[in-house]
N, C-alpha and C. Protein backbone atom coordinates (compact mmCIF):
# COMPACT_ATOMS: atom_id res chain seq x y z
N UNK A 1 3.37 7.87 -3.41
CA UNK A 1 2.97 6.91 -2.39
C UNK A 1 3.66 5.57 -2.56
N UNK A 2 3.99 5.27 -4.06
CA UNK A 2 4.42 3.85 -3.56
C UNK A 2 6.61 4.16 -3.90
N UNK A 3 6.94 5.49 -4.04
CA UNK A 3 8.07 5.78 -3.82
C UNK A 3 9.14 4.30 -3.33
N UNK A 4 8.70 4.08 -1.92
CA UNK A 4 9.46 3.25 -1.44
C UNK A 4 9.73 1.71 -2.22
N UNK A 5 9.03 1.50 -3.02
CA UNK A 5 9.07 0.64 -4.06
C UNK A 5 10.08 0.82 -5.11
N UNK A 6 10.50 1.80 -5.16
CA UNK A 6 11.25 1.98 -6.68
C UNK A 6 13.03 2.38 -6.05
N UNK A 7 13.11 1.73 -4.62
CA UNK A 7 14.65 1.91 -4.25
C UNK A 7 15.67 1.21 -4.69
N UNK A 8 14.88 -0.38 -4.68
CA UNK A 8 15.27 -1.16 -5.38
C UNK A 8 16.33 -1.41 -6.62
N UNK A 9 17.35 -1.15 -6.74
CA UNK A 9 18.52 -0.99 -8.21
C UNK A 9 18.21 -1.96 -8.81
N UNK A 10 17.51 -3.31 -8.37
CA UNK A 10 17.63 -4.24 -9.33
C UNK A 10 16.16 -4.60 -10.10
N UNK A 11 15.33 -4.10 -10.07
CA UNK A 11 14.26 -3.67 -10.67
C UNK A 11 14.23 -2.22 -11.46
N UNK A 12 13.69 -2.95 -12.51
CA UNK A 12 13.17 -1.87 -13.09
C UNK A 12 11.40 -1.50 -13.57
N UNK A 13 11.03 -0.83 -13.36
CA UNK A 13 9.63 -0.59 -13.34
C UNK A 13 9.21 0.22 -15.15
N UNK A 14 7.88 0.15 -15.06
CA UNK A 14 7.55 0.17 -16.12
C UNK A 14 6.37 0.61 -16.25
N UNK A 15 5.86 1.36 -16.67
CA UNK A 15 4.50 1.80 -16.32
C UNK A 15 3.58 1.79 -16.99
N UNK A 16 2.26 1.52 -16.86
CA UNK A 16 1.19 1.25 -17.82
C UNK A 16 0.26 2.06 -17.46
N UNK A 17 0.61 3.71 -18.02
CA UNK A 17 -0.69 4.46 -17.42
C UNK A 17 -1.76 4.50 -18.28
N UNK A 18 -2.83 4.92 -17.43
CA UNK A 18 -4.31 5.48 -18.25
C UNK A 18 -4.21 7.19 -17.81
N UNK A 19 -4.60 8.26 -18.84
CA UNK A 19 -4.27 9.19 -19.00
C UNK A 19 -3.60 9.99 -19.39
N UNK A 20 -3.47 11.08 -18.35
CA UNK A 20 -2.07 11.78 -18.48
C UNK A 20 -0.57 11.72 -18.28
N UNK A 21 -0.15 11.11 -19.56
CA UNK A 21 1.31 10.58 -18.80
C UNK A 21 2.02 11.96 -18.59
N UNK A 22 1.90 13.13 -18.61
CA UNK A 22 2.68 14.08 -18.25
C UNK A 22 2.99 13.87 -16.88
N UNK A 23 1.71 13.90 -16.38
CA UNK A 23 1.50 14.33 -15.07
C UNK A 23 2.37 12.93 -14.19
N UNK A 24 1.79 11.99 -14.24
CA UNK A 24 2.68 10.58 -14.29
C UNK A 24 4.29 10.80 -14.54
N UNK A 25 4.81 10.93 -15.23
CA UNK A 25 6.37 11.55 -15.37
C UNK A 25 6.53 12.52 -14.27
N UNK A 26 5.86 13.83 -14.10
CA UNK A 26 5.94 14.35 -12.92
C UNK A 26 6.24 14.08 -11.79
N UNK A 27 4.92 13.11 -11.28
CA UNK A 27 5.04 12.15 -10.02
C UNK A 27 6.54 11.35 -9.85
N UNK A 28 6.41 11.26 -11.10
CA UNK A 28 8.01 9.54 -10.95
C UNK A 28 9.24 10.69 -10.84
N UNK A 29 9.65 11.87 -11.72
CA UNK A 29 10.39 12.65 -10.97
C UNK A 29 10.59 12.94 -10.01
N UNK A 30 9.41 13.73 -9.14
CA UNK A 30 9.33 14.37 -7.93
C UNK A 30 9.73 13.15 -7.03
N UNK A 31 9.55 12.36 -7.21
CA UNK A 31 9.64 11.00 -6.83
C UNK A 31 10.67 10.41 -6.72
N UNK A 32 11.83 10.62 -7.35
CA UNK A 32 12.84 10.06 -8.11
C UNK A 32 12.95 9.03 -8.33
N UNK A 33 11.64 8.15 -8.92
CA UNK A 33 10.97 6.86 -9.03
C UNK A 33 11.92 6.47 -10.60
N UNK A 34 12.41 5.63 -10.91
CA UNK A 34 13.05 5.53 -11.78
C UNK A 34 12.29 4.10 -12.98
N UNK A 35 11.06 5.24 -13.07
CA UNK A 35 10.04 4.31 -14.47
C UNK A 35 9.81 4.44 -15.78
N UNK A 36 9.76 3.83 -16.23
CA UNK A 36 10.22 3.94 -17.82
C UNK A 36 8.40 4.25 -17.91
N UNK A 37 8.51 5.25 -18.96
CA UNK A 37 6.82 5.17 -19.02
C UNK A 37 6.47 5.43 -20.81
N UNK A 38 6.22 4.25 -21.26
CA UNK A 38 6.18 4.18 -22.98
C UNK A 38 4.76 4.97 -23.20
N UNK A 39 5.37 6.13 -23.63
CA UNK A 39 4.16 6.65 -24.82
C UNK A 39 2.91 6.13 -25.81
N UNK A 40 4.01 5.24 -26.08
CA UNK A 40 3.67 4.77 -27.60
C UNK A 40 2.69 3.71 -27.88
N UNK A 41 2.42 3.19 -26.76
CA UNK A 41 1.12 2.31 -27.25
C UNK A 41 0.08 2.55 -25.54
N UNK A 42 -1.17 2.51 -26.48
CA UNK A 42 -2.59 2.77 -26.10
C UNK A 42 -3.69 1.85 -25.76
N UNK A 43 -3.57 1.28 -24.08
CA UNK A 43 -3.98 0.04 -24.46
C UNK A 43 -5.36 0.44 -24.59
N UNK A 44 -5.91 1.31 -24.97
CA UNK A 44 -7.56 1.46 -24.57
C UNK A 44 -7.51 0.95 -26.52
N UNK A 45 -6.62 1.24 -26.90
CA UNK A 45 -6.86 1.37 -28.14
C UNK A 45 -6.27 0.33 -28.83
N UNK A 46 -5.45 -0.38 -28.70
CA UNK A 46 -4.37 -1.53 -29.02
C UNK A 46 -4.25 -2.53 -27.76
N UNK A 47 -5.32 -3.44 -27.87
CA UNK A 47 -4.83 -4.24 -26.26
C UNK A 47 -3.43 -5.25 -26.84
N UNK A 48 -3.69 -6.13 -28.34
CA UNK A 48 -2.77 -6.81 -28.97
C UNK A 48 -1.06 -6.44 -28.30
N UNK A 49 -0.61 -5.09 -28.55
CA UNK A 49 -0.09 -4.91 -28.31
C UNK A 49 0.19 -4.60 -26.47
N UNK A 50 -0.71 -4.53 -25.89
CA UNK A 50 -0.55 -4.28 -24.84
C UNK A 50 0.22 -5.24 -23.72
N UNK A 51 -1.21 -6.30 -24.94
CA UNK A 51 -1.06 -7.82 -23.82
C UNK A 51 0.67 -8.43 -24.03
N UNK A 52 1.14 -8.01 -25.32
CA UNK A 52 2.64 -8.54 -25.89
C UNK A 52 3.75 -7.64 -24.39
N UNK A 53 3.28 -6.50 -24.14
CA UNK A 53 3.85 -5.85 -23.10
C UNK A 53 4.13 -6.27 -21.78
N UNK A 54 2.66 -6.86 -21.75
CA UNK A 54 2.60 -7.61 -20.26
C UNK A 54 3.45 -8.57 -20.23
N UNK A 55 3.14 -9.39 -21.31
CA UNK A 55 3.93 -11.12 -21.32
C UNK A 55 5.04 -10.97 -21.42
N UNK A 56 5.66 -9.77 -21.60
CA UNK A 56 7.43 -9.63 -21.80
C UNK A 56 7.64 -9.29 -20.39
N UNK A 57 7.24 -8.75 -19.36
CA UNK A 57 7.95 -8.63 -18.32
C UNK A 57 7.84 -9.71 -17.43
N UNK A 58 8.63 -9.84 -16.09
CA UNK A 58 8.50 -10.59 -15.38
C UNK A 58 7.59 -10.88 -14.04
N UNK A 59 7.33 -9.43 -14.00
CA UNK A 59 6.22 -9.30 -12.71
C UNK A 59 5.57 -7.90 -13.21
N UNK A 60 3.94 -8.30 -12.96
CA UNK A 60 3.24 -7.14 -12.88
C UNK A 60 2.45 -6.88 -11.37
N UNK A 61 2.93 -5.55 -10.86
CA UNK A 61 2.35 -5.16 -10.01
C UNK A 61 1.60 -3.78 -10.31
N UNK A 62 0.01 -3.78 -9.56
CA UNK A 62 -1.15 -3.29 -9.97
C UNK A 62 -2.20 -3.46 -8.98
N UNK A 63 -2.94 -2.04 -9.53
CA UNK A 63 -3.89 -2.03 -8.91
C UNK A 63 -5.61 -2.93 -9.58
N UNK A 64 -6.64 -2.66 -8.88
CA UNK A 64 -7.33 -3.18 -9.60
C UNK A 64 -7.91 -2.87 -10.84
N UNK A 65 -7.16 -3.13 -12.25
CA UNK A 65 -7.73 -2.62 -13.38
C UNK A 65 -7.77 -3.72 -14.32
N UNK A 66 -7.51 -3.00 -15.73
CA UNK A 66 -7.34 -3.74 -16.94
C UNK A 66 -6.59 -4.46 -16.98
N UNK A 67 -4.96 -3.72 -16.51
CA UNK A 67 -3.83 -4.78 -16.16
C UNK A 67 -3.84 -5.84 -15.28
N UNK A 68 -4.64 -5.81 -14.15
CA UNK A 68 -4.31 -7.09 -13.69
C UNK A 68 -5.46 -7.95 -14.10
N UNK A 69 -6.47 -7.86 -14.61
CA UNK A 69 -7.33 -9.03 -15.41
C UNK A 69 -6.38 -9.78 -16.20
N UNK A 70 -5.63 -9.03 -17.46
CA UNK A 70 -5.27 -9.06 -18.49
C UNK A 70 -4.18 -9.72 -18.45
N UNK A 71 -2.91 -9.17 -17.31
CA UNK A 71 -1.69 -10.05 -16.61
C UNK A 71 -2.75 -11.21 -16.00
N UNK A 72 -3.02 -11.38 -15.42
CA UNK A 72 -3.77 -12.55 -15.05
C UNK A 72 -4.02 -14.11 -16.26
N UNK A 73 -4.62 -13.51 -17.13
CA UNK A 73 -5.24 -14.15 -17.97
C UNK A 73 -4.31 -14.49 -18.79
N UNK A 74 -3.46 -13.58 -19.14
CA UNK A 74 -1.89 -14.14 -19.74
C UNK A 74 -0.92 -14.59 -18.44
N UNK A 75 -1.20 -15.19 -17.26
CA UNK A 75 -0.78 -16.18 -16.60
C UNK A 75 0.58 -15.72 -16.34
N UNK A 76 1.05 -14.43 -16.03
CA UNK A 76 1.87 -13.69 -16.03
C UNK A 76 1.77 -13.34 -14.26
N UNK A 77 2.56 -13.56 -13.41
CA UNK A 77 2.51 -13.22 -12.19
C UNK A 77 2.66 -12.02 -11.68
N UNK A 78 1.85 -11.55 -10.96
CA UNK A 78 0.80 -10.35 -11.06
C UNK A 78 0.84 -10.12 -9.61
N UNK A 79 0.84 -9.10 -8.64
CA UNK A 79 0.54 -9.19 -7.42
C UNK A 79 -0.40 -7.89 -7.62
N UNK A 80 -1.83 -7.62 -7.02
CA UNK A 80 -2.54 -6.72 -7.08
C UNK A 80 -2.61 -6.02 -5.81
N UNK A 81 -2.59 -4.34 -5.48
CA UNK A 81 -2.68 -3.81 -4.35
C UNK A 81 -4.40 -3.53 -4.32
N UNK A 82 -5.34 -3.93 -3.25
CA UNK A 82 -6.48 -3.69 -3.35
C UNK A 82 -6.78 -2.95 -2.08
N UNK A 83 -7.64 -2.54 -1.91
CA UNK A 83 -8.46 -1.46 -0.99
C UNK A 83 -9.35 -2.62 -0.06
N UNK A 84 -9.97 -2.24 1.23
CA UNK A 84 -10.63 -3.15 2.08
C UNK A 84 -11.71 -3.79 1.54
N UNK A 85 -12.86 -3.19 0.99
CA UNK A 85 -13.56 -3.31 0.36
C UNK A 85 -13.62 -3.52 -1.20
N UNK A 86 -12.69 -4.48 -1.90
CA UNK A 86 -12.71 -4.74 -3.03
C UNK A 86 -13.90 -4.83 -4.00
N UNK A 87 -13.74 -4.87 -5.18
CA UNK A 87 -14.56 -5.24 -5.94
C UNK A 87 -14.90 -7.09 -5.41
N UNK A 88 -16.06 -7.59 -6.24
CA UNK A 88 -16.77 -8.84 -5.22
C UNK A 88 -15.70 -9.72 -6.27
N UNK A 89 -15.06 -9.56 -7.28
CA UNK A 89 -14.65 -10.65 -7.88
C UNK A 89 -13.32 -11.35 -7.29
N UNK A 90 -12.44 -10.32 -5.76
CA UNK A 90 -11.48 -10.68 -5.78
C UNK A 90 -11.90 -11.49 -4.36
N UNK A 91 -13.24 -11.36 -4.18
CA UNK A 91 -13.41 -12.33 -2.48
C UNK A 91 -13.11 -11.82 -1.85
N UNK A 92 -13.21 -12.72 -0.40
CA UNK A 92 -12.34 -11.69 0.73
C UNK A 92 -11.84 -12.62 1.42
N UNK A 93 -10.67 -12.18 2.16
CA UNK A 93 -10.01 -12.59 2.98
C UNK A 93 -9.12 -14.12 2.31
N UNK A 94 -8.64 -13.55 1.19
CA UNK A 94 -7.50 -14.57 0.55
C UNK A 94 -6.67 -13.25 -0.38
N UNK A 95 -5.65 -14.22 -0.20
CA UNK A 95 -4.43 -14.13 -1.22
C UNK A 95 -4.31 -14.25 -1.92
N UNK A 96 -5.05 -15.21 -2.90
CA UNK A 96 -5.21 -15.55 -4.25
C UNK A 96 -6.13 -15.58 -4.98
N UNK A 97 -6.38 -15.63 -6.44
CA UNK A 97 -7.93 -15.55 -6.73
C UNK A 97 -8.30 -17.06 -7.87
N UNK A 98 -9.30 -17.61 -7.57
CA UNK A 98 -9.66 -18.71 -7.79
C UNK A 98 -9.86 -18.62 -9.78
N UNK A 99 -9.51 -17.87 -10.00
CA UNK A 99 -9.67 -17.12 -11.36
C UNK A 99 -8.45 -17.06 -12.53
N UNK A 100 -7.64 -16.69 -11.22
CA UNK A 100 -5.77 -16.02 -12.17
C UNK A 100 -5.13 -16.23 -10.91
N UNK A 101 -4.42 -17.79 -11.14
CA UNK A 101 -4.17 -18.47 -10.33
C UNK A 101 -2.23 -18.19 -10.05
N UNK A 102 -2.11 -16.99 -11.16
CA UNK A 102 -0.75 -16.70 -10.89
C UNK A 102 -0.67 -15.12 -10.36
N UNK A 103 -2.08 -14.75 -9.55
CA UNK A 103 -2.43 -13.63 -8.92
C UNK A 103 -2.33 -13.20 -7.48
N UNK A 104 -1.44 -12.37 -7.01
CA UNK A 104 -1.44 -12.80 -5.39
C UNK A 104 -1.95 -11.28 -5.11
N UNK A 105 -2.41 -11.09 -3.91
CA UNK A 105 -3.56 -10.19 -3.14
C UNK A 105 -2.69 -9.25 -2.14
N UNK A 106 -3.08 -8.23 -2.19
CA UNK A 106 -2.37 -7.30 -1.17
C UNK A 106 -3.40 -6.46 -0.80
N UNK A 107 -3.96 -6.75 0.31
CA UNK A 107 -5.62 -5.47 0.91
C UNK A 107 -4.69 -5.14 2.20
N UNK A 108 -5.54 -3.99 1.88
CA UNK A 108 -6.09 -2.61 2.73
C UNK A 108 -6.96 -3.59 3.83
N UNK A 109 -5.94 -3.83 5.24
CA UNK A 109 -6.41 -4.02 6.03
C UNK A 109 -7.72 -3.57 6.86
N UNK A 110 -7.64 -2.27 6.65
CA UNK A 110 -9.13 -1.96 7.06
C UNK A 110 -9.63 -0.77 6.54
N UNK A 111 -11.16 -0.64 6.69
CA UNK A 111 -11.52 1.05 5.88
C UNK A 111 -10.75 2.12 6.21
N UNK A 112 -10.42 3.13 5.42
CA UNK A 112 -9.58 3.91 5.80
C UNK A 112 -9.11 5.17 4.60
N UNK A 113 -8.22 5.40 4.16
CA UNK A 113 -7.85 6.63 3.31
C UNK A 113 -6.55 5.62 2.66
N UNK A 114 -6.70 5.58 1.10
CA UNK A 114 -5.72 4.62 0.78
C UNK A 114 -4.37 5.89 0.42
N UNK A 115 -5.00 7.27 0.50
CA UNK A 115 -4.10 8.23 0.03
C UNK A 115 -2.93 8.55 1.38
N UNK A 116 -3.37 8.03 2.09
CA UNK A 116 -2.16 8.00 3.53
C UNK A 116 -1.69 7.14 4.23
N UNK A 117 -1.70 7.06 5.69
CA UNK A 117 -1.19 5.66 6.19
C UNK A 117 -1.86 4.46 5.52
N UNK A 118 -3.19 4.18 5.54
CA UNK A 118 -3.36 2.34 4.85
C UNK A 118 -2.17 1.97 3.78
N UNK A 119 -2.18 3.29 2.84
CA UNK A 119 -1.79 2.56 1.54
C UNK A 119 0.17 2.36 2.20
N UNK A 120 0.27 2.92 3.06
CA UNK A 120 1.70 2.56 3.53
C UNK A 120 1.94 1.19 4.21
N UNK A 121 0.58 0.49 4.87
CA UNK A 121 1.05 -0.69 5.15
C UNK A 121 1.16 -1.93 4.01
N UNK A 122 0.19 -1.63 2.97
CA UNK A 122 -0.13 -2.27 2.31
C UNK A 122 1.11 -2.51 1.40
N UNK A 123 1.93 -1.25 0.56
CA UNK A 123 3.54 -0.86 -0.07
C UNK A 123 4.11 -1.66 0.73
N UNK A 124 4.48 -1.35 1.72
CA UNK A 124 5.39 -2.45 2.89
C UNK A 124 5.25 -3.66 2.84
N UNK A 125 3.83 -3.85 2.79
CA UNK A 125 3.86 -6.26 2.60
C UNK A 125 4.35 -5.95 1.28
N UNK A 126 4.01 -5.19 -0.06
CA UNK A 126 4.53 -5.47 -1.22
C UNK A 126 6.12 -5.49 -1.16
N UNK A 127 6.38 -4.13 -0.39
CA UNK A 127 7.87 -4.77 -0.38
C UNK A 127 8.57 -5.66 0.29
N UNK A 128 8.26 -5.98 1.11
CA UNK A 128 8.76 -6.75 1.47
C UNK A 128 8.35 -8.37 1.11
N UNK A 129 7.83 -8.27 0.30
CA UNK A 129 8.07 -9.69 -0.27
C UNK A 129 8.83 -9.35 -1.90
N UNK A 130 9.06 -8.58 -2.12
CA UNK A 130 9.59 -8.63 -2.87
C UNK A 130 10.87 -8.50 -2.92
């Protein structure tokens, strides 16, 4: 789904999964998503190291999780993709969050299925600001 994101040659992506990274490698293949996806550290288990991960790159883009609290809080510029109905901490109807002030907002214009068209308009403002 977010394919069209990773056309980009001058980015490189990086991935911070929870789970199964098999399956994740899968996706980015089938995909021909070109993401580096490190094994080797666990943030459920090592955030120290996690947070050193975050602060080394230049942009984190994310959904609503651990990573973007965490990019947030390490003041690391962060753009989050959210769903219509967010969680209450991100407000509504802004761009930014009064919280992690180097955090910018990307919603799901309206209720809907984020597994099909919504989540395609939503990829599109991301890319295109980027």
């Amino acid at each position: 789904m977010f394919a069209p994101l990773f056309t980009r040659p001058d980015i490189r992506w990086i991935s911070r999964p929870y789970g199964n990274h098999d399956r994740l490698e899968n996706q980015a293949a089938t995909a021909s998503a070109p993401i580096l996806i490190d094994r080797s550290v666990d943030q459920l288990s090592d955030i120290d190291i996690f947070a050193a991960q975050i602060a080394a790159v230049d942009m984190v883009v994310t959904i609503d999780n651990s990573t973007a609290h965490l990019a947030g809080a390490l003041a690391v510029s962060t753009w989050v993709v959210l769903p219509c109905a967010p969680d209450w901490r991100w407000l509504r109807a802004r761009e930014d969050s009064p919280w992690y002030p180097t955090l910018r907002l990307f919603r799901q214009p309206q209720r809907g299925d984020l597994q099909r068209g919504d989540l395609q308009y939503v990829v599109q403002s991301v890319q295109s600001a980027l």
